[in-house]
PDB file of N, CA and C in Angstrom:
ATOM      1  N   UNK A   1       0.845  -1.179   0.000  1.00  0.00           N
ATOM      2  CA  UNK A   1       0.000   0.000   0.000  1.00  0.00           C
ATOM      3  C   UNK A   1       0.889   1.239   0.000  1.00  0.00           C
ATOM      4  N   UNK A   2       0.394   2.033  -0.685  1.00  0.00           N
ATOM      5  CA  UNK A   2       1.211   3.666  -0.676  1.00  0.00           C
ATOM      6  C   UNK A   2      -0.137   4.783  -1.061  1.00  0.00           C
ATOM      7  N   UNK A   3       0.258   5.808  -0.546  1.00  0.00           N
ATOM      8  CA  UNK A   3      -0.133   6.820  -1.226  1.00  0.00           C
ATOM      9  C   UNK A   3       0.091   7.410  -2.733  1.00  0.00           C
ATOM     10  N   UNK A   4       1.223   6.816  -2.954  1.00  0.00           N
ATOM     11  CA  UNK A   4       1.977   7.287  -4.128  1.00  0.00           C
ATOM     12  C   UNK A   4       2.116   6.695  -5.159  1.00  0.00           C
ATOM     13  N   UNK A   5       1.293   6.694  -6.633  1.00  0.00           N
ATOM     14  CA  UNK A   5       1.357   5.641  -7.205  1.00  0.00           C
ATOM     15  C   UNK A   5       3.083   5.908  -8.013  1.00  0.00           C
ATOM     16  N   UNK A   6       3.624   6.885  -7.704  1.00  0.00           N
ATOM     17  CA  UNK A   6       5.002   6.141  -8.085  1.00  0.00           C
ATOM     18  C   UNK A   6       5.495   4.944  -7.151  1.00  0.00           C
ATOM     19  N   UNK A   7       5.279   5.133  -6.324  1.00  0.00           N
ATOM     20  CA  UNK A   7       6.255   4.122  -5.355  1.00  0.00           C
ATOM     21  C   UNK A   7       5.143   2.851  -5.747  1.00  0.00           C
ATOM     22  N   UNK A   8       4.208   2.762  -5.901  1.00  0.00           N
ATOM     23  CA  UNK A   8       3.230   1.762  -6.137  1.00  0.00           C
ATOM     24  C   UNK A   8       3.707   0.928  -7.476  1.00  0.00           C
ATOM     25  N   UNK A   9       4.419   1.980  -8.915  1.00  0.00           N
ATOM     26  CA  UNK A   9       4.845   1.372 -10.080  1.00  0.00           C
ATOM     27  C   UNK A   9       6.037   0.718  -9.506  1.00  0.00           C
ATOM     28  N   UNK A  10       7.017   1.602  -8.720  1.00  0.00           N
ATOM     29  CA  UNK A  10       8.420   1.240  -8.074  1.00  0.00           C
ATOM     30  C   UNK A  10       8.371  -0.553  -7.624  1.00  0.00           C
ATOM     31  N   UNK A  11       6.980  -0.663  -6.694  1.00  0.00           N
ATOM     32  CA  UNK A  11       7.115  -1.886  -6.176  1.00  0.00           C
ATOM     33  C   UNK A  11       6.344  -2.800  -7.067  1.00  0.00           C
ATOM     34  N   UNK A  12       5.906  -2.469  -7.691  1.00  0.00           N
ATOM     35  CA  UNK A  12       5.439  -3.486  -9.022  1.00  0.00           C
ATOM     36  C   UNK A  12       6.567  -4.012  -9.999  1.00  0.00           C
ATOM     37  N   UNK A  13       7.605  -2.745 -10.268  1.00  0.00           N
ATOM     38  CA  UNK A  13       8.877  -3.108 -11.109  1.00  0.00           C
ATOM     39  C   UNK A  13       9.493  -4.299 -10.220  1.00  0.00           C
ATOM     40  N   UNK A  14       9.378  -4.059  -9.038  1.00  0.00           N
ATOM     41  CA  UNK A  14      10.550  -4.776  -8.283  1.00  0.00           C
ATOM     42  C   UNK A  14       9.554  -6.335  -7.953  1.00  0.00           C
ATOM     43  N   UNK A  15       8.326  -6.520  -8.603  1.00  0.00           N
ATOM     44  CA  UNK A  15       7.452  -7.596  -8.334  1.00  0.00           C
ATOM     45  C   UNK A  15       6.472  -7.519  -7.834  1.00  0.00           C
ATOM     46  N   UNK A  16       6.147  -6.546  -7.063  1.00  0.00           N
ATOM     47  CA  UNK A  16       4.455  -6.722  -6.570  1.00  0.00           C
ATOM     48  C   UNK A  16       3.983  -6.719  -7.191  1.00  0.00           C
ATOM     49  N   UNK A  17       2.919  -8.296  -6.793  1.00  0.00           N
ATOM     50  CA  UNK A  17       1.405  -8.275  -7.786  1.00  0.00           C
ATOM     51  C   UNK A  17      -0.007  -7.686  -7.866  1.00  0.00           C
ATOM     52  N   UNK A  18      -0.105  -7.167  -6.662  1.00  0.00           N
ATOM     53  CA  UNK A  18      -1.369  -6.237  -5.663  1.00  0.00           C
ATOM     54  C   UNK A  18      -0.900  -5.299  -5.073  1.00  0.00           C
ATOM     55  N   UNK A  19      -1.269  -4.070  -5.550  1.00  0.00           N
ATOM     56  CA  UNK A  19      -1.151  -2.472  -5.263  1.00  0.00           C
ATOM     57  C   UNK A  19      -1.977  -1.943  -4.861  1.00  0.00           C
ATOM     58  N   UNK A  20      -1.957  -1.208  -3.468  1.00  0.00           N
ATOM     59  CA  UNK A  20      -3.529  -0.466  -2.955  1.00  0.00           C
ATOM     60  C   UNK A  20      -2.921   1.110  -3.061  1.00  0.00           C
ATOM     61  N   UNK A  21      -3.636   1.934  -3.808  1.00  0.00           N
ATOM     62  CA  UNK A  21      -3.557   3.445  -3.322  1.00  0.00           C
ATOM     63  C   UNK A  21      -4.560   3.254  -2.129  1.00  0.00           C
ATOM     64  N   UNK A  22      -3.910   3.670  -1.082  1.00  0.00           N
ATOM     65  CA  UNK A  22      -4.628   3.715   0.483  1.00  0.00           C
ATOM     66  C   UNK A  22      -5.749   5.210   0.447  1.00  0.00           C
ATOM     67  N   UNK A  23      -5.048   6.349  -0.447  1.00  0.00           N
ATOM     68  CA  UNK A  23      -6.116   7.340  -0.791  1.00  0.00           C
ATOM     69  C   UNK A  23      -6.682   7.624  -1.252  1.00  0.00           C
ATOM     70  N   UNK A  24      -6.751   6.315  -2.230  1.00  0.00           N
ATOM     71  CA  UNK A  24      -8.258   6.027  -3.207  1.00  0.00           C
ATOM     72  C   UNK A  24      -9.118   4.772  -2.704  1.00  0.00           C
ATOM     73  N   UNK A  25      -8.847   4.098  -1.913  1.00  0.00           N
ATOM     74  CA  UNK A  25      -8.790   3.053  -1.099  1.00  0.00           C
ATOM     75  C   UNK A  25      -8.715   3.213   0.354  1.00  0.00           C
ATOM     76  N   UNK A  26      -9.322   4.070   0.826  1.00  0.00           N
ATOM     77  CA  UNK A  26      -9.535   4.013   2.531  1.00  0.00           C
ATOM     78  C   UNK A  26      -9.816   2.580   3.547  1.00  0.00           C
ATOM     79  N   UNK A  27     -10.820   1.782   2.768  1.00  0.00           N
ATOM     80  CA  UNK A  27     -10.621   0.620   3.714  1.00  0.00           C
ATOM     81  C   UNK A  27      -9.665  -0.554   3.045  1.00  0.00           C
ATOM     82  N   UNK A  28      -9.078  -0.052   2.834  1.00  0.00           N
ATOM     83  CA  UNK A  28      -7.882  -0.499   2.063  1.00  0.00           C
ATOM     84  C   UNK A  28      -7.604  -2.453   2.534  1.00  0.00           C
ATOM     85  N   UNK A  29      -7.864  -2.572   4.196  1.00  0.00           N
ATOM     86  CA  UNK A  29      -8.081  -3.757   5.032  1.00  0.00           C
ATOM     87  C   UNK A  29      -8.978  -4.714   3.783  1.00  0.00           C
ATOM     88  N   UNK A  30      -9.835  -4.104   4.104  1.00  0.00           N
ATOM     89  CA  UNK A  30     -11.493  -4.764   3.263  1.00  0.00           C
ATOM     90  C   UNK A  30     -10.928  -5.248   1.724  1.00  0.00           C
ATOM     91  N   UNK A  31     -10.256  -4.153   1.526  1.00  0.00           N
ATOM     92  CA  UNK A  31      -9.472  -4.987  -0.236  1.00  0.00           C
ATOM     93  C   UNK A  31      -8.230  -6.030  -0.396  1.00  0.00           C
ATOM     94  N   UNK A  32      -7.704  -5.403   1.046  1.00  0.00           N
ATOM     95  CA  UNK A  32      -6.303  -7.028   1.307  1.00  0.00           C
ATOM     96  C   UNK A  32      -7.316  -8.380   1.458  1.00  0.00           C
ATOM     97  N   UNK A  33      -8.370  -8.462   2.176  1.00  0.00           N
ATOM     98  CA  UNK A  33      -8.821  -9.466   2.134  1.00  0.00           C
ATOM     99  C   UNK A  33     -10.016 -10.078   1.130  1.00  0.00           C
ATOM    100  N   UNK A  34     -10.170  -8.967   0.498  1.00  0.00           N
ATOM    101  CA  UNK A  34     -10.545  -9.378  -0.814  1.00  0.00           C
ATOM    102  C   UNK A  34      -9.921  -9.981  -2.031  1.00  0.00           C
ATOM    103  N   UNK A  35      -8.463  -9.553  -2.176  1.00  0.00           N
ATOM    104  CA  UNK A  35      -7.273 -10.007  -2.713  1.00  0.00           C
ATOM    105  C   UNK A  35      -7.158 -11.463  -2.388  1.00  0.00           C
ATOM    106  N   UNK A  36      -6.890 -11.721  -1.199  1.00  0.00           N
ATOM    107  CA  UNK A  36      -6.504 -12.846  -0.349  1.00  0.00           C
ATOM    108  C   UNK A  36      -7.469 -13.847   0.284  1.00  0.00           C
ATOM    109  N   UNK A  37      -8.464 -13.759  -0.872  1.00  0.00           N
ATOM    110  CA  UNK A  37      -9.848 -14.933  -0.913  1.00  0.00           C
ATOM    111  C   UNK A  37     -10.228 -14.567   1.113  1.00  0.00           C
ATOM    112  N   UNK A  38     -10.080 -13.586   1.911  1.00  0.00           N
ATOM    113  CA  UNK A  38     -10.498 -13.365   2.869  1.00  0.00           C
ATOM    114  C   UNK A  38      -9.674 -13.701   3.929  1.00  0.00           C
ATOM    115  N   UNK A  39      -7.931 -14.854   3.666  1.00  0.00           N
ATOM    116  CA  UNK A  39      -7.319 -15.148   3.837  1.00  0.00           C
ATOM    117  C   UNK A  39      -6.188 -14.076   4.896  1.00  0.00           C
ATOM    118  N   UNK A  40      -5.963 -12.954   4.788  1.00  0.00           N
ATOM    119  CA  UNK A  40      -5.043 -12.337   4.812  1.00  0.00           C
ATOM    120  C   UNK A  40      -3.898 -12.446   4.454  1.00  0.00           C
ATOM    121  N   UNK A  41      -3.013 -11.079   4.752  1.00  0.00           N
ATOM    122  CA  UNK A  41      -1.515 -11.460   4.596  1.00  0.00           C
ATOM    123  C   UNK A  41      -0.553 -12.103   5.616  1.00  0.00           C
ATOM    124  N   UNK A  42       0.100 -12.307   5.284  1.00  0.00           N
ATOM    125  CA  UNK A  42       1.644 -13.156   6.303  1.00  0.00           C
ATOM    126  C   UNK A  42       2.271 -12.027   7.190  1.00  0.00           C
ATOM    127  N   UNK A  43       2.189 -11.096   6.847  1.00  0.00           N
ATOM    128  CA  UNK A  43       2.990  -9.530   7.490  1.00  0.00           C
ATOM    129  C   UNK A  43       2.866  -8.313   6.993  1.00  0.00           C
ATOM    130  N   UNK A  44       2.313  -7.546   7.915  1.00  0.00           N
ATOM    131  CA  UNK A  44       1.920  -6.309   7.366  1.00  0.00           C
ATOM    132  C   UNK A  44       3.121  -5.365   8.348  1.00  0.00           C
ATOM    133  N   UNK A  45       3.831  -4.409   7.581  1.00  0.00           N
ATOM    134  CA  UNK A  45       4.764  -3.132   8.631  1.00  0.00           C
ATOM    135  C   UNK A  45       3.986  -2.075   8.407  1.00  0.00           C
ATOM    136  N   UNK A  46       3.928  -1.954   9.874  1.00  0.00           N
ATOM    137  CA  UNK A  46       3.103  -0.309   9.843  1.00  0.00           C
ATOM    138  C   UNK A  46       4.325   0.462  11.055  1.00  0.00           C
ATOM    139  N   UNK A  47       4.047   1.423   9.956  1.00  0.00           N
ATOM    140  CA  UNK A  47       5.070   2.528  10.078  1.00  0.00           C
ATOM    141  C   UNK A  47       3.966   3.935  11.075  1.00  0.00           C
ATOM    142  N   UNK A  48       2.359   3.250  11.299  1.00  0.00           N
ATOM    143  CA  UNK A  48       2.170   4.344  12.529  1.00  0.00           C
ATOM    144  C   UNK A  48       1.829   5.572  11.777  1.00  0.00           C
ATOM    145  N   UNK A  49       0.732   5.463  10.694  1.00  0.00           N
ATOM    146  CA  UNK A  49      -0.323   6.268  10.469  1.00  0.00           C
ATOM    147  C   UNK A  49      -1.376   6.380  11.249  1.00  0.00           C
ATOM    148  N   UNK A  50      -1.634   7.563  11.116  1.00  0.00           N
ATOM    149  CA  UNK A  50      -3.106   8.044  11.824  1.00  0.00           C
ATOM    150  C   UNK A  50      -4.561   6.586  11.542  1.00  0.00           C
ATOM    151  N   UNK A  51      -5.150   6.371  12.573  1.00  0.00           N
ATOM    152  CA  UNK A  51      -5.870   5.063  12.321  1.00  0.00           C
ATOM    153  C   UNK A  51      -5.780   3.819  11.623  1.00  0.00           C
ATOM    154  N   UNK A  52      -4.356   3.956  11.364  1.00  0.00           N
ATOM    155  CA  UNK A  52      -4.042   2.330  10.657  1.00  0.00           C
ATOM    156  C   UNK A  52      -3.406   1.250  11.126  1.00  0.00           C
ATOM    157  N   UNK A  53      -3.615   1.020  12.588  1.00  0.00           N
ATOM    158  CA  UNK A  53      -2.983  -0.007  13.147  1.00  0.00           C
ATOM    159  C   UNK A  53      -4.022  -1.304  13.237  1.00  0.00           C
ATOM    160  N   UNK A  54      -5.276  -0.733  13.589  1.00  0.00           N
ATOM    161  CA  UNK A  54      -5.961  -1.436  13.414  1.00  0.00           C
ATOM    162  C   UNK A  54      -6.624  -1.930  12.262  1.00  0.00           C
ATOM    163  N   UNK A  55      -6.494  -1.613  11.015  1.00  0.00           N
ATOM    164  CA  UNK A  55      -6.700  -1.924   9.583  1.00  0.00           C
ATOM    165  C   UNK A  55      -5.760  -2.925   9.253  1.00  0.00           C
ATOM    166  N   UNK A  56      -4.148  -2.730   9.383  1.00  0.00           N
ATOM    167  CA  UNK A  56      -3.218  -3.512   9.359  1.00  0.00           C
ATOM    168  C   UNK A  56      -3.591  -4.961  10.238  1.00  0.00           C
ATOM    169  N   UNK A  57      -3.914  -4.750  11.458  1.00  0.00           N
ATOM    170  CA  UNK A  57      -4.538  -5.934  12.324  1.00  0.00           C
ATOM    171  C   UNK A  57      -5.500  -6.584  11.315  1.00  0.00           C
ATOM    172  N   UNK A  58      -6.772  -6.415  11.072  1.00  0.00           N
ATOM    173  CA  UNK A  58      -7.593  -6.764  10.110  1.00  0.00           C
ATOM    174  C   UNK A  58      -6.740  -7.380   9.093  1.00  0.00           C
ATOM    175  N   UNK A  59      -5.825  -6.487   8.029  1.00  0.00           N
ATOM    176  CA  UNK A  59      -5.730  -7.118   6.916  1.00  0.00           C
ATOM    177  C   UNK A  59      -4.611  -8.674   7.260  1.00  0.00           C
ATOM    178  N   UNK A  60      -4.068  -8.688   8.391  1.00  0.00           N
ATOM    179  CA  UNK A  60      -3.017 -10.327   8.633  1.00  0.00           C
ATOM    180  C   UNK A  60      -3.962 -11.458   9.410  1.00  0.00           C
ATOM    181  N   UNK A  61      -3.420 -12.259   8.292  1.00  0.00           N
ATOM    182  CA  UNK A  61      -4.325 -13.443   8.369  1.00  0.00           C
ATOM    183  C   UNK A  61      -4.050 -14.214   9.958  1.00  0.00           C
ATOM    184  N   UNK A  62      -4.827 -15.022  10.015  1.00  0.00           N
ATOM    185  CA  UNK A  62      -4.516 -15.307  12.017  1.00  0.00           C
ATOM    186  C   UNK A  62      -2.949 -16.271  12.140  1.00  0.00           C
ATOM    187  N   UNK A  63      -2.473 -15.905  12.732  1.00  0.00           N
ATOM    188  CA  UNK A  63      -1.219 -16.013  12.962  1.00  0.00           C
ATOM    189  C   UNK A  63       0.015 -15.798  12.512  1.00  0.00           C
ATOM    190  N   UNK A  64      -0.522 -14.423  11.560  1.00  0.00           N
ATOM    191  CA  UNK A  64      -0.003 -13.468  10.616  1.00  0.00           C
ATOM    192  C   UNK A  64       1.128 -12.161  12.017  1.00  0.00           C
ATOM    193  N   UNK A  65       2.115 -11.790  10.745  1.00  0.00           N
ATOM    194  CA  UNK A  65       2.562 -10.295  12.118  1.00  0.00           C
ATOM    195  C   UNK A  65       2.511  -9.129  11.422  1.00  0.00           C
ATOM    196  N   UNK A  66       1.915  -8.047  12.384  1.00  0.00           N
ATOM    197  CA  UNK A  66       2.361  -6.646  12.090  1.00  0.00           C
ATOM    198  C   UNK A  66       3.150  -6.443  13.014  1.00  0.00           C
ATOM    199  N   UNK A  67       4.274  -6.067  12.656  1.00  0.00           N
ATOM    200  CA  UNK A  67       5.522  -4.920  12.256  1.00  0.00           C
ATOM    201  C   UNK A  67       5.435  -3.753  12.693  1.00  0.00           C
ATOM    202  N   UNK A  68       5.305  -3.075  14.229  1.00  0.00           N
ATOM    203  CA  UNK A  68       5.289  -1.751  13.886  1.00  0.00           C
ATOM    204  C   UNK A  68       6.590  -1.396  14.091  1.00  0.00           C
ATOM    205  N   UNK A  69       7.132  -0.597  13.516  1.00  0.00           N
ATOM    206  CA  UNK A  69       8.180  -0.100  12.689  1.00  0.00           C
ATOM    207  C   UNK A  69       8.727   1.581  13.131  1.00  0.00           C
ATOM    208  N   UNK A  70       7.301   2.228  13.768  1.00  0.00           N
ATOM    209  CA  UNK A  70       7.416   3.800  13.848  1.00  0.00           C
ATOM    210  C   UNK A  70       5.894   4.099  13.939  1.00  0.00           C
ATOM    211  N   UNK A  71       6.337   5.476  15.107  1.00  0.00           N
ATOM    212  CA  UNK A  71       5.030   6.058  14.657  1.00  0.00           C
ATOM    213  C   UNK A  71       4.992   7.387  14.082  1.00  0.00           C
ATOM    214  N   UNK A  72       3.861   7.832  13.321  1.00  0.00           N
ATOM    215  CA  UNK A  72       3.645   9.214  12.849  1.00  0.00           C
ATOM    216  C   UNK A  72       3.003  10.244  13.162  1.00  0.00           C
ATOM    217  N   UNK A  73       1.847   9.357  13.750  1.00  0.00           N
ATOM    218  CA  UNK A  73       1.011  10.361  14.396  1.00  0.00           C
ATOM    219  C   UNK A  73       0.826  10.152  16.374  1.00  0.00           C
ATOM    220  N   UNK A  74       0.075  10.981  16.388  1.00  0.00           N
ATOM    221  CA  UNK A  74      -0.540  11.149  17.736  1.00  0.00           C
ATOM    222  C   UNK A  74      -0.720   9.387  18.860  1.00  0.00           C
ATOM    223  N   UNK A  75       0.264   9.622  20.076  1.00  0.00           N
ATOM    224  CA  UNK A  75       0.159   7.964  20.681  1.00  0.00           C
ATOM    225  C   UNK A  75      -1.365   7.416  20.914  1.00  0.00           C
ATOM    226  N   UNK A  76      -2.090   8.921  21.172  1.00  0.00           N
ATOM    227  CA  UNK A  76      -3.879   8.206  21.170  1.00  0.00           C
ATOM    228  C   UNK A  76      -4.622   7.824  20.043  1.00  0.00           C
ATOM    229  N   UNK A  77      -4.104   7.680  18.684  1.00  0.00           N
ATOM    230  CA  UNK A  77      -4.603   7.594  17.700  1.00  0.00           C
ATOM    231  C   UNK A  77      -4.301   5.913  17.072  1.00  0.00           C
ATOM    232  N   UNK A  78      -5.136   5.236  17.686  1.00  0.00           N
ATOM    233  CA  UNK A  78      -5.387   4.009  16.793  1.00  0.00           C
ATOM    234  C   UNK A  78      -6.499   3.628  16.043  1.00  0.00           C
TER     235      UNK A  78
END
């Protein structure tokens, strides 16, 4: 997921097969597991956007890991 569809072509060059613009794509969760027959992913890194820790939770499949990595916003903001 990015905001940026350069970095979105960037990680497609380098092999990704599923690209979310997260700002055309707000429940962005709801489309990882649409991707992933409802399955989730293996590991999600969250780098600690404003309300996306818990989306990231959602999108890893059960016994899946998020990664947090950093935060960006506000410590009351999950």
């Amino acid at each position: 997921t990015s905001s940026s569809d350069e970095k979105l072509t960037r990680a497609q060059n380098l092999g990704a097969t599923d690209l979310i613009n997260y700002k055309e794509t707000p429940d962005w969760d709801k489309r990882v597991l649409e991707l992933t027959e409802k399955q989730g992913v293996d590991t999600v890194v969250e780098v600690g956007g404003a309300g996306t820790l818990q989306k990231s939770i959602n999108a890893a499949r059960v016994g899946g890991h998020v990664a947090v990595i950093g935060v960006l916003s506000g410590a009351g903001e999950v």
